[in-house]
N, C-alpha and C. Protein backbone atom coordinates (compact mmCIF):
# COMPACT_ATOMS: atom_id res chain seq x y z
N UNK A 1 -68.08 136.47 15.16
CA UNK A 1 -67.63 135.37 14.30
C UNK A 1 -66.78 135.90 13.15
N UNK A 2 -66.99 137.12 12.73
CA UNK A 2 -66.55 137.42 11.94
C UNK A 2 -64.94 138.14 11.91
N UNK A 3 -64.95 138.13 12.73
CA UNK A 3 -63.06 138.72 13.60
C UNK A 3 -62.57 137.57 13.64
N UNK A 4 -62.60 136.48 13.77
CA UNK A 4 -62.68 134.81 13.72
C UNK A 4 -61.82 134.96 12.49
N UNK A 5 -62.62 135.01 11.90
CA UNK A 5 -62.03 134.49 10.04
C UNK A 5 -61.67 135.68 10.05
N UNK A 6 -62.07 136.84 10.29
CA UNK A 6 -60.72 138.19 9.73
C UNK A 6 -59.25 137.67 10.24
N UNK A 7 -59.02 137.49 11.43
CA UNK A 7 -58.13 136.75 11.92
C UNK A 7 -57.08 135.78 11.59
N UNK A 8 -58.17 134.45 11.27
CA UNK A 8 -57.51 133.26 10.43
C UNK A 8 -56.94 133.81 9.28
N UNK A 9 -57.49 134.61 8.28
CA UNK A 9 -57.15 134.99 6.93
C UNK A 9 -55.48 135.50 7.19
N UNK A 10 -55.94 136.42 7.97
CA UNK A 10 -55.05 137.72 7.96
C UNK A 10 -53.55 136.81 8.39
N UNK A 11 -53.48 135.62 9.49
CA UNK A 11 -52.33 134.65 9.74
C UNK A 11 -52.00 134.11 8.97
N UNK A 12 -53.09 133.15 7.90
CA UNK A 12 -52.58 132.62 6.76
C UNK A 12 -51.93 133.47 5.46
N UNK A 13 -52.35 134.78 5.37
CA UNK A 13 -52.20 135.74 4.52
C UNK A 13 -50.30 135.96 4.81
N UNK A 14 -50.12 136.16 6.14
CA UNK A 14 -48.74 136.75 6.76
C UNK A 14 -48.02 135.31 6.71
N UNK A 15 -48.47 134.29 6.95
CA UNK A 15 -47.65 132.97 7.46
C UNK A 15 -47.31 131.90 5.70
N UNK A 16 -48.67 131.94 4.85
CA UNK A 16 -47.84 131.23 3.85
C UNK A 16 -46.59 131.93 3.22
N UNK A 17 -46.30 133.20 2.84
CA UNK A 17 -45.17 133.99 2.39
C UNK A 17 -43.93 133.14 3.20
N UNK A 18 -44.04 133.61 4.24
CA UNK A 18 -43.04 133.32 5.31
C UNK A 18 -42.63 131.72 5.51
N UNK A 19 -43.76 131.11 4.95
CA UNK A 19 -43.67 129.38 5.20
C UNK A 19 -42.96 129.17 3.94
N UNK A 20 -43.11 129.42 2.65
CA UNK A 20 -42.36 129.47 1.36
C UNK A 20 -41.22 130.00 1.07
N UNK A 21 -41.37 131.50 1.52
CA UNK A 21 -40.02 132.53 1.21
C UNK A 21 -39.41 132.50 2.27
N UNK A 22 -37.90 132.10 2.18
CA UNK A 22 -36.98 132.62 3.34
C UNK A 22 -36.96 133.98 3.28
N UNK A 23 -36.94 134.77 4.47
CA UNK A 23 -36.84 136.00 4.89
C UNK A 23 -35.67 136.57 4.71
N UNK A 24 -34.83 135.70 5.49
CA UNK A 24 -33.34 136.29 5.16
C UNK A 24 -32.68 136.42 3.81
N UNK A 25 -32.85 135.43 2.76
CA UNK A 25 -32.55 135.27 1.43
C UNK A 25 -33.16 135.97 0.34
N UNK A 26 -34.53 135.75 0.76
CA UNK A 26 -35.88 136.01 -0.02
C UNK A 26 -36.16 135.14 -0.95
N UNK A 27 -35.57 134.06 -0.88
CA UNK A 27 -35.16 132.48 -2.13
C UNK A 27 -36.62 131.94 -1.81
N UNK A 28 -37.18 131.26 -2.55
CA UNK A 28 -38.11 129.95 -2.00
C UNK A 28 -37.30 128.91 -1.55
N UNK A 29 -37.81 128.35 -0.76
CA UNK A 29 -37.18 127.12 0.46
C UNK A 29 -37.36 125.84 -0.24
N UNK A 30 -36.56 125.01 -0.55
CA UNK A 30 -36.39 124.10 -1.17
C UNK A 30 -37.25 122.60 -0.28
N UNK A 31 -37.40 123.08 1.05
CA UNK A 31 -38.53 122.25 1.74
C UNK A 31 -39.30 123.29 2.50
N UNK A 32 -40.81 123.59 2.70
CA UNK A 32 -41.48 124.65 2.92
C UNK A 32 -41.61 124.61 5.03
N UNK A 33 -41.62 125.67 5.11
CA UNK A 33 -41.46 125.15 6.93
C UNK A 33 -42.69 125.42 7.18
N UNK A 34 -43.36 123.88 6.85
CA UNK A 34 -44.60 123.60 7.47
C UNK A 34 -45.13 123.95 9.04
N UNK A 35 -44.36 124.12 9.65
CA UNK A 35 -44.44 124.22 11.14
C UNK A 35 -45.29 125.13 11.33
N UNK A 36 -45.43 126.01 10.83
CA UNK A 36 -46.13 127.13 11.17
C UNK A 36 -47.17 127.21 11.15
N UNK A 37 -47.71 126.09 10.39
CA UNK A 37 -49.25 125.67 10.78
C UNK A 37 -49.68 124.67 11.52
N UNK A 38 -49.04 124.31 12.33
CA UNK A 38 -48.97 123.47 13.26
C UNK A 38 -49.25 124.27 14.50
């Protein structure tokens, strides 16, 4: 269970940055690309 939530963390940890910060720019995104938690 516990690789479970090491897991979840560790995606949300890597995926909100990436959902906020454009990568290519490094700007914050003026609409956040929610998708990724979808």
């Amino acid at each position: 269970m516990d690789k479970y939530i090491l897991v979840l963390l560790g995606v949300l940890v890597m995926g909100i940055p990436i959902a906020f910060v454009s990568p290519d720019t490094g700007e914050l995104r003026p609409q956040p690309f929610l998708g990724l938690f979808y």
